[in-house]
PDB file of N, CA and C in Angstrom:
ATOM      1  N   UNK A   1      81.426  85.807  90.814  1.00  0.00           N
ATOM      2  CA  UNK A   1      82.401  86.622  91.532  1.00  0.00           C
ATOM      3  C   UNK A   1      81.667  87.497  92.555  1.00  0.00           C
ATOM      4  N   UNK A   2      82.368  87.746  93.358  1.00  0.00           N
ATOM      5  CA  UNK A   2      81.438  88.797  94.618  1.00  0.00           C
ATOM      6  C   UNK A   2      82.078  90.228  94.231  1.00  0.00           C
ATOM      7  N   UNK A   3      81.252  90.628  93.818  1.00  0.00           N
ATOM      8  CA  UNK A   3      81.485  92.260  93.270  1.00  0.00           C
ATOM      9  C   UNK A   3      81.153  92.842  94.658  1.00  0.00           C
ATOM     10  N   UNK A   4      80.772  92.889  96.120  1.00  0.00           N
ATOM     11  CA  UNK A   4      81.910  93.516  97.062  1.00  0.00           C
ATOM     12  C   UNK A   4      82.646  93.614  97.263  1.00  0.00           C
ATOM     13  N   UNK A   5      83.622  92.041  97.100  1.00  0.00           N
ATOM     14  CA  UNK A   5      85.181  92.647  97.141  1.00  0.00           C
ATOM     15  C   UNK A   5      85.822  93.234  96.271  1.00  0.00           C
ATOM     16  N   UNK A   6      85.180  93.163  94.987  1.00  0.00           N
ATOM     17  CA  UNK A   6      86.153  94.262  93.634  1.00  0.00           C
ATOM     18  C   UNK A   6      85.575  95.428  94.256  1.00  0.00           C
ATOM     19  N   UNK A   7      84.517  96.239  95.235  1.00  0.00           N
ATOM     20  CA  UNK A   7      84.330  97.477  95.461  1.00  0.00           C
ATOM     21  C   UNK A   7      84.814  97.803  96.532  1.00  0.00           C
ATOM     22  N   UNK A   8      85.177  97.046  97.327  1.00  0.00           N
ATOM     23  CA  UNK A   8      85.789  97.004  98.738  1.00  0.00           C
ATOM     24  C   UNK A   8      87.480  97.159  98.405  1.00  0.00           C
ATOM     25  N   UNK A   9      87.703  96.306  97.733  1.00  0.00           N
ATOM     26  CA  UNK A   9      89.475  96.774  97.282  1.00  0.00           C
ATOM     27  C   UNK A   9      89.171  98.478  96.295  1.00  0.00           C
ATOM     28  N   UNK A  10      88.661  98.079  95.640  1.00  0.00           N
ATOM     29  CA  UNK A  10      88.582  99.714  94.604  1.00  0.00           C
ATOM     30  C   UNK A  10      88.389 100.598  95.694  1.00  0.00           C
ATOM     31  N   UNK A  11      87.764 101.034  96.695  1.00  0.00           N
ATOM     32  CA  UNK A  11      87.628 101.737  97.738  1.00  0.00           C
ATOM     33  C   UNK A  11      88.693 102.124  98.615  1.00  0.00           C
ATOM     34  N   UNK A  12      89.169 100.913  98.951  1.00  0.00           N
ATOM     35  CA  UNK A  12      91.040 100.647  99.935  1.00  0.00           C
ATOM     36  C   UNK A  12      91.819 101.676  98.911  1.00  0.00           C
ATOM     37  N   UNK A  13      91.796 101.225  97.759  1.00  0.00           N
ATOM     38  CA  UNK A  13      92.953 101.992  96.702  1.00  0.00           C
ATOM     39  C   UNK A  13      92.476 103.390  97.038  1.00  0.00           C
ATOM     40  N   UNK A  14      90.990 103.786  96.574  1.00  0.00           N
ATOM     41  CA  UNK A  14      91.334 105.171  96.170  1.00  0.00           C
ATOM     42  C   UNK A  14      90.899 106.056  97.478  1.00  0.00           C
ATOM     43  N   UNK A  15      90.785 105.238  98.341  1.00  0.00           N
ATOM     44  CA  UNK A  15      89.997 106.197  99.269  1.00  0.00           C
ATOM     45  C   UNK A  15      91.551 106.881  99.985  1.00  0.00           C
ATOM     46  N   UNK A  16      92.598 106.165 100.239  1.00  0.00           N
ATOM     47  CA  UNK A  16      93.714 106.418 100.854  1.00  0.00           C
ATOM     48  C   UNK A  16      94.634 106.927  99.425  1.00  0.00           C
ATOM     49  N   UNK A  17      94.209 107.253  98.319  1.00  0.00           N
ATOM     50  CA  UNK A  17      95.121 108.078  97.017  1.00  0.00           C
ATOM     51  C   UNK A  17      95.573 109.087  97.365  1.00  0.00           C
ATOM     52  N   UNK A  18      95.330 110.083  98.063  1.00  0.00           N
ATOM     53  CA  UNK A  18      95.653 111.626  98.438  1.00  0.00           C
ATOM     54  C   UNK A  18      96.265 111.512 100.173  1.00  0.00           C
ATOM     55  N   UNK A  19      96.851 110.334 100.604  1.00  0.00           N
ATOM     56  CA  UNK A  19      97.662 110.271 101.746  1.00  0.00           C
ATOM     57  C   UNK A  19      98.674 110.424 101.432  1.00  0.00           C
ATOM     58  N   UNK A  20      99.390 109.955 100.577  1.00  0.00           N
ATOM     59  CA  UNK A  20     101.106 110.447  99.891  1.00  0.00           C
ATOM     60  C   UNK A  20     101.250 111.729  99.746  1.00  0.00           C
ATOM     61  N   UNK A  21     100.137 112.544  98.905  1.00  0.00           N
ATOM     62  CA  UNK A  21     100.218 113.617  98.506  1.00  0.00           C
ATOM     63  C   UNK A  21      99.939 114.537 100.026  1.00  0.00           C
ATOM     64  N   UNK A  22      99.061 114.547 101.074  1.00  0.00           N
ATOM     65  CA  UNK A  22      99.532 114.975 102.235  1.00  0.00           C
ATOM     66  C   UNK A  22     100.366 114.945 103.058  1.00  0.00           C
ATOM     67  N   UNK A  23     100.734 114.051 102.645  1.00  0.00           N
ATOM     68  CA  UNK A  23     102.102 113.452 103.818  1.00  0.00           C
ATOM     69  C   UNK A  23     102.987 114.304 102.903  1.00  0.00           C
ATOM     70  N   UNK A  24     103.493 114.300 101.779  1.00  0.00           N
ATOM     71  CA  UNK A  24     104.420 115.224 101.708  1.00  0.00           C
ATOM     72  C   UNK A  24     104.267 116.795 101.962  1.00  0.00           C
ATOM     73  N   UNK A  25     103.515 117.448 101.920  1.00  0.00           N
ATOM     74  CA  UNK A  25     102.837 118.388 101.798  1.00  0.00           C
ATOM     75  C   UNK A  25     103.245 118.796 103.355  1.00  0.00           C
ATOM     76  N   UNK A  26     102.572 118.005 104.109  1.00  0.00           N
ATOM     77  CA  UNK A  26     102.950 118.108 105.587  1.00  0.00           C
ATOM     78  C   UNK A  26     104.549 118.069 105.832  1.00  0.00           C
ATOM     79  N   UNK A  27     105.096 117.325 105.322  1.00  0.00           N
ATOM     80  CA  UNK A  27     106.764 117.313 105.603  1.00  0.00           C
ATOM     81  C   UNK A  27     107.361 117.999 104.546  1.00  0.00           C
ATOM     82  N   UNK A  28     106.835 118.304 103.716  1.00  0.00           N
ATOM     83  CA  UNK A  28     107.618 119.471 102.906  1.00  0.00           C
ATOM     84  C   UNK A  28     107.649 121.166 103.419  1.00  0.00           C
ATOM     85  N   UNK A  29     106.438 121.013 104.010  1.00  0.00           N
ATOM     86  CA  UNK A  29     105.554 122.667 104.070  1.00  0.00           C
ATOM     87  C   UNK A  29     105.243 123.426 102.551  1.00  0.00           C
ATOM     88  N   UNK A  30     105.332 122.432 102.062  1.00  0.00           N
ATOM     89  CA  UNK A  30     104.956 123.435 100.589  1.00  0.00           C
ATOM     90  C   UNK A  30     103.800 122.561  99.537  1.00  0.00           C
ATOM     91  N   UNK A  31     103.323 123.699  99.006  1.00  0.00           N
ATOM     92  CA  UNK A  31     102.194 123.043  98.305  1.00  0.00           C
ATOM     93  C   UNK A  31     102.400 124.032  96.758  1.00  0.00           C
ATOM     94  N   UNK A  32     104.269 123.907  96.215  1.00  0.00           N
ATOM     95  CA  UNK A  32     104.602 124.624  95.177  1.00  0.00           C
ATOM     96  C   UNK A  32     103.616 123.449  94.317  1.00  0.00           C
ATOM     97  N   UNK A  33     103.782 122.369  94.294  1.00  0.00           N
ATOM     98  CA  UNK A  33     103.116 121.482  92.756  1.00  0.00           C
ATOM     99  C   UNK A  33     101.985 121.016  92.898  1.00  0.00           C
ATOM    100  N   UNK A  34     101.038 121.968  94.084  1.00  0.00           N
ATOM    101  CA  UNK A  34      99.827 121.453  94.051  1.00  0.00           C
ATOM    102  C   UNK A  34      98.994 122.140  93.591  1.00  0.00           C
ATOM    103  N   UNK A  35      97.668 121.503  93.097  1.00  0.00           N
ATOM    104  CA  UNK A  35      97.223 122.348  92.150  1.00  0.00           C
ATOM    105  C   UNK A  35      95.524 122.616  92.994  1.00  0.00           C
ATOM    106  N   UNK A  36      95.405 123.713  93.532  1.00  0.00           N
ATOM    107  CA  UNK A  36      93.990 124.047  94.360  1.00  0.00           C
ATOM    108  C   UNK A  36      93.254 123.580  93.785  1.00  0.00           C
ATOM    109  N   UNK A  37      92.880 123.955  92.204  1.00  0.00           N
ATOM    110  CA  UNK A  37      91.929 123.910  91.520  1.00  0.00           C
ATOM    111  C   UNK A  37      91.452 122.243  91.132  1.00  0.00           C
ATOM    112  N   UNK A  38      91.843 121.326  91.225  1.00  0.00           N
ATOM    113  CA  UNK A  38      92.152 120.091  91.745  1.00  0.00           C
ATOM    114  C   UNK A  38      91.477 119.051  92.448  1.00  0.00           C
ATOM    115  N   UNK A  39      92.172 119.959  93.906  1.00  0.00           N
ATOM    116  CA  UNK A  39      91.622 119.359  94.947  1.00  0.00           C
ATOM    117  C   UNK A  39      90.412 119.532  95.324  1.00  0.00           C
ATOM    118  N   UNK A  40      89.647 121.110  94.932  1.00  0.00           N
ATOM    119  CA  UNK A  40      88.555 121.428  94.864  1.00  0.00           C
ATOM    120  C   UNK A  40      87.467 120.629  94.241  1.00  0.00           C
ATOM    121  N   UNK A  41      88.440 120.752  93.308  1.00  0.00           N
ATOM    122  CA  UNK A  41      87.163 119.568  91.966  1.00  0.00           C
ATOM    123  C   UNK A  41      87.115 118.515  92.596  1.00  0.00           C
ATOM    124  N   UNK A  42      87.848 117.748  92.746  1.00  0.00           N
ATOM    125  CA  UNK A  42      87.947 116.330  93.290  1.00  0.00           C
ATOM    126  C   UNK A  42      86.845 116.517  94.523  1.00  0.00           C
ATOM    127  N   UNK A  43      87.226 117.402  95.780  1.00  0.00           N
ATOM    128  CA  UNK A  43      86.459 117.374  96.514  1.00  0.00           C
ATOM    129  C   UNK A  43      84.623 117.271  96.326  1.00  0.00           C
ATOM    130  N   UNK A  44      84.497 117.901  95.912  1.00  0.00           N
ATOM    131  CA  UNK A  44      83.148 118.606  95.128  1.00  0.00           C
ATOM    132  C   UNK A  44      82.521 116.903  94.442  1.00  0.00           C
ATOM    133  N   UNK A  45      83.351 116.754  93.731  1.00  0.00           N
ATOM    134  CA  UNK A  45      83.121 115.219  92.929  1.00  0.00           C
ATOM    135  C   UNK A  45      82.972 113.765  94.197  1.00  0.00           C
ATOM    136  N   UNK A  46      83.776 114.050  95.248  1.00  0.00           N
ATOM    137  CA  UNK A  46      83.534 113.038  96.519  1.00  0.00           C
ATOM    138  C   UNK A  46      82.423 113.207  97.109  1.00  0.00           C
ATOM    139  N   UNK A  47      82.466 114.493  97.329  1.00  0.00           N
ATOM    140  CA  UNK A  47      81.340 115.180  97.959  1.00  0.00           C
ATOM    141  C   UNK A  47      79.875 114.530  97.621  1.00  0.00           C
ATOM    142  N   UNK A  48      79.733 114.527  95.975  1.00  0.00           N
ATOM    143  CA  UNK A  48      78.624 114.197  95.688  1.00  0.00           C
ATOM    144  C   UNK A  48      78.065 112.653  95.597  1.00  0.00           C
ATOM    145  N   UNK A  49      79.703 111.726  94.969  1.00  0.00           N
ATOM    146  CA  UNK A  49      79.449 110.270  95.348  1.00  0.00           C
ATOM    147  C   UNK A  49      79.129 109.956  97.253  1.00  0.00           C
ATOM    148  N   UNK A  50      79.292 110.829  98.065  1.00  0.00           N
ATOM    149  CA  UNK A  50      79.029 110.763  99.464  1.00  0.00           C
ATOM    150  C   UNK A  50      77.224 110.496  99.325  1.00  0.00           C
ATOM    151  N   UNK A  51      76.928 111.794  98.888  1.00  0.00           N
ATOM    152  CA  UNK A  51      75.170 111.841  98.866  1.00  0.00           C
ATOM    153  C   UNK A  51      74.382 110.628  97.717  1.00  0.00           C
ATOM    154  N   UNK A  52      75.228 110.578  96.457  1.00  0.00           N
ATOM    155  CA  UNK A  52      74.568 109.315  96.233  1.00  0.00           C
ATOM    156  C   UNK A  52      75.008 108.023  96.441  1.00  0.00           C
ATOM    157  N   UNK A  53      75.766 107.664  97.460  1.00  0.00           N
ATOM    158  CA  UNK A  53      75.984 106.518  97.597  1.00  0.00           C
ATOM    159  C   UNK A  53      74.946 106.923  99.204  1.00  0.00           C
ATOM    160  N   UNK A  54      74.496 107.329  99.813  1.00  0.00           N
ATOM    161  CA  UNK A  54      73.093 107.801 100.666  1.00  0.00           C
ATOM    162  C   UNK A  54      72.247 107.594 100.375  1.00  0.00           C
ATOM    163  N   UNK A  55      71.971 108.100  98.933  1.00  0.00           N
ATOM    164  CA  UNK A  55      70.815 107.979  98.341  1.00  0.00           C
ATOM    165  C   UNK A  55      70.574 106.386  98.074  1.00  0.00           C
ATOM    166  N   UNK A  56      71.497 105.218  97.579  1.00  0.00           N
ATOM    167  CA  UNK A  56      71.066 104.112  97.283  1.00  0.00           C
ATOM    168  C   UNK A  56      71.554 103.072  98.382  1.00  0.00           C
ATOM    169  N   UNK A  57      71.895 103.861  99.709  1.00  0.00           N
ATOM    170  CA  UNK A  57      72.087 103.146 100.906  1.00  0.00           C
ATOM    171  C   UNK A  57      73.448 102.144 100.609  1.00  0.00           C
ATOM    172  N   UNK A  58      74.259 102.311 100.024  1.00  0.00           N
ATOM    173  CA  UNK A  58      75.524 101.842  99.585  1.00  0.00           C
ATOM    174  C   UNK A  58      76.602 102.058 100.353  1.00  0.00           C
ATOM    175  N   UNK A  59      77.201 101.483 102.468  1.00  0.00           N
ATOM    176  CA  UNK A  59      77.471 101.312 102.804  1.00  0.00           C
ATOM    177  C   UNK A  59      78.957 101.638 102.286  1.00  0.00           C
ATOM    178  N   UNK A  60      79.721 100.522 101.259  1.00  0.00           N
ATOM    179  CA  UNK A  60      81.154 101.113 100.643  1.00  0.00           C
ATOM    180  C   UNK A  60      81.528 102.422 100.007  1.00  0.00           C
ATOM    181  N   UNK A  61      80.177 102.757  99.589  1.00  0.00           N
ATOM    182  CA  UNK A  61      79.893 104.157  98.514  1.00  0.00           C
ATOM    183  C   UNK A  61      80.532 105.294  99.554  1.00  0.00           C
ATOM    184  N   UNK A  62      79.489 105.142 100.667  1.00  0.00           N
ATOM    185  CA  UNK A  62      79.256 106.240 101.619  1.00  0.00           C
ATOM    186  C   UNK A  62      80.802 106.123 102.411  1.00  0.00           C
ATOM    187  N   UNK A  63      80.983 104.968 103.012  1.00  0.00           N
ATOM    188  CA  UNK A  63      82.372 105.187 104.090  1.00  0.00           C
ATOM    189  C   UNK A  63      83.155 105.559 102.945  1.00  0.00           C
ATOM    190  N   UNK A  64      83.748 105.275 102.007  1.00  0.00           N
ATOM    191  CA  UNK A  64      85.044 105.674 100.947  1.00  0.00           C
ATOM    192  C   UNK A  64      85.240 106.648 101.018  1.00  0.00           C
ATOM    193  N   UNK A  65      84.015 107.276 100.169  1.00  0.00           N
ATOM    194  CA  UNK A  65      84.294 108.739  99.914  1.00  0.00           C
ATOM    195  C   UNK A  65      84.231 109.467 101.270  1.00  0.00           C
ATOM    196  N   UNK A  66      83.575 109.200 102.287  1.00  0.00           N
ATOM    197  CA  UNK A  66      83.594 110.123 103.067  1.00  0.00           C
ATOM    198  C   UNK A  66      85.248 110.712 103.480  1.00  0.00           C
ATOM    199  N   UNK A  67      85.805 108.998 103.933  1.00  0.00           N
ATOM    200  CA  UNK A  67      87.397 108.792 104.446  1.00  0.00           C
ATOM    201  C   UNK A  67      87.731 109.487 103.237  1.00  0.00           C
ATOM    202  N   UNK A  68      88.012 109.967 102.075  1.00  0.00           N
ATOM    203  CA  UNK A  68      88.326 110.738 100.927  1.00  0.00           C
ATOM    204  C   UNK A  68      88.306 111.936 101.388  1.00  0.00           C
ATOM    205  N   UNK A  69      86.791 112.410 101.135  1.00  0.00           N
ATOM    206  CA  UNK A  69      86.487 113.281 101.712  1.00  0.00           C
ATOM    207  C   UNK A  69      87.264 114.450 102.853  1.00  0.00           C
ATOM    208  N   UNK A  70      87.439 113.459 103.986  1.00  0.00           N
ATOM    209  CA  UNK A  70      88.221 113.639 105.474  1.00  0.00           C
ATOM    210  C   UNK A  70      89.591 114.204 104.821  1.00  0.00           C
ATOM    211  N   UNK A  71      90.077 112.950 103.909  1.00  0.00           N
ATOM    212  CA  UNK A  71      91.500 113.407 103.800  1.00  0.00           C
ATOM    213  C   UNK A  71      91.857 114.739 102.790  1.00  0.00           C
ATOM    214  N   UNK A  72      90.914 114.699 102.047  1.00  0.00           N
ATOM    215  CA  UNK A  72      90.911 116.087 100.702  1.00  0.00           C
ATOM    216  C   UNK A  72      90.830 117.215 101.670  1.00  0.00           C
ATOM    217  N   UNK A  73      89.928 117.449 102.805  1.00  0.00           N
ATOM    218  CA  UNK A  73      89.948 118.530 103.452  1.00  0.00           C
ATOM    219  C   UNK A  73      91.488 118.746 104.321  1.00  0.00           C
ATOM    220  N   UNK A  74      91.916 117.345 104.753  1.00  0.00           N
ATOM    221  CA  UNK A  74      93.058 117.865 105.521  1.00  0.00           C
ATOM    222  C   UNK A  74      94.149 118.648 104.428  1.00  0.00           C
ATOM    223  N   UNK A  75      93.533 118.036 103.205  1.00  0.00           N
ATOM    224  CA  UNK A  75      94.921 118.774 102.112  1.00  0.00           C
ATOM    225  C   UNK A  75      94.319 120.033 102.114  1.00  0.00           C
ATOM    226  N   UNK A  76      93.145 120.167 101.765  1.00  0.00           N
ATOM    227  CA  UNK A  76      93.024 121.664 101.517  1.00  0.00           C
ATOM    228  C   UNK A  76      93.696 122.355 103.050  1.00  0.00           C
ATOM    229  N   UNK A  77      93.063 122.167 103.796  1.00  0.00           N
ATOM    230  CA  UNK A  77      93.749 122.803 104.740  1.00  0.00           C
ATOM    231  C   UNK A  77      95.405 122.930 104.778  1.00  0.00           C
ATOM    232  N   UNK A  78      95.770 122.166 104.465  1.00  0.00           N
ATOM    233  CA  UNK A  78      97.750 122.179 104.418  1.00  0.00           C
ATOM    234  C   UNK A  78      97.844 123.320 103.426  1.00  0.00           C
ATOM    235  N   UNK A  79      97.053 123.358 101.687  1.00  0.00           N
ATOM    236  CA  UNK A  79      97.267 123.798 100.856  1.00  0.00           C
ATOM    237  C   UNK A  79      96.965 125.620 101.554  1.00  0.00           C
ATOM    238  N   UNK A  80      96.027 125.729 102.078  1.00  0.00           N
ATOM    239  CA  UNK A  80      96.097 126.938 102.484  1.00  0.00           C
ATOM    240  C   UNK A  80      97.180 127.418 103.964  1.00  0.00           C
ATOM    241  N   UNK A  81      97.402 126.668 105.058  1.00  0.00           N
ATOM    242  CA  UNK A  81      98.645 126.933 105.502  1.00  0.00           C
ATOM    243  C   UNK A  81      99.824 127.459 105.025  1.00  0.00           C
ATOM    244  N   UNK A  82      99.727 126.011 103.898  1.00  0.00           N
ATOM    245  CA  UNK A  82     101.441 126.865 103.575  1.00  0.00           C
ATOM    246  C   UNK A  82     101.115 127.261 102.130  1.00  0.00           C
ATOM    247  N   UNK A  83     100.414 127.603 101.530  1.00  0.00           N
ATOM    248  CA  UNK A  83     100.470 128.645 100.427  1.00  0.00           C
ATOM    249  C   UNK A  83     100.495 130.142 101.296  1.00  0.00           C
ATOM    250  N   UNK A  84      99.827 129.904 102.017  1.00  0.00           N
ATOM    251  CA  UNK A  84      99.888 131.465 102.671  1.00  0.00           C
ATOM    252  C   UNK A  84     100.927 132.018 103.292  1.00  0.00           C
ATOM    253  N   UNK A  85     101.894 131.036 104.450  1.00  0.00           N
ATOM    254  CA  UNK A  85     103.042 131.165 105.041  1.00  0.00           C
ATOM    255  C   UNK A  85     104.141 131.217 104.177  1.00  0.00           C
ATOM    256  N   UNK A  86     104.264 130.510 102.555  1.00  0.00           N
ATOM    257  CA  UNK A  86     104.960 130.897 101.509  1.00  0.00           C
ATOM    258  C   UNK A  86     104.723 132.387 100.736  1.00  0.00           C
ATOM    259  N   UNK A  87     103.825 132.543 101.020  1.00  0.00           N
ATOM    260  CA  UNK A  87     103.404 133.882 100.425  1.00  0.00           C
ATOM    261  C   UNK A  87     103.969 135.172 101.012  1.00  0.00           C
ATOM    262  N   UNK A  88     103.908 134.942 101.978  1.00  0.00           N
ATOM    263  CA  UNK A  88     103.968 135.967 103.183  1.00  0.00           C
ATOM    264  C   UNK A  88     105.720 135.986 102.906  1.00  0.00           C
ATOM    265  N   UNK A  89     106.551 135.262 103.092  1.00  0.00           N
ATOM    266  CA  UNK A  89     108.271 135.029 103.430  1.00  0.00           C
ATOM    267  C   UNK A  89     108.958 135.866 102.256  1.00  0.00           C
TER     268      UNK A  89
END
């Protein structure tokens, strides 16, 4: 079997997992059922498969998480928009 493509699909899945959850977020304006503490972790946890998939020059390792990465920050960023603009009202 070519175990690139079982890492290349496993990658497709999870690298785009937290696009639903922005997209609503963005068209809701609210981030009532999201949980910071979370996204942080998660981030932190991408973060680090970023540097060791660097470390063993792992091409799928590195683009995934990064595109992860990309998208966890756009949530954090939403999560602080509108937690704050909810806060404030």
């Amino acid at each position: 079997m070519q175990w690139h493509i079982i890492g290349s699909a496993a990658a497709l899945l999870t690298m785009f997992g937290f696009v639903p959850q922005a997209i609503k977020m963005y068209r809701t304006k609210s981030v009532e059922d999201v949980s910071f503490p979370m996204l942080f972790q998660f981030s932190v946890g991408v973060f680090l498969w970023i540097l060791y998939g660097i470390h063993l020059q792992d091409f799928i390792i590195v683009v995934a998480n990064l595109v992860t990465f990309i998208i966890l920050i756009i949530a954090i960023s939403l999560y602080f928009l509108y937690h704050v603009k909810n806060t404030e009202v």
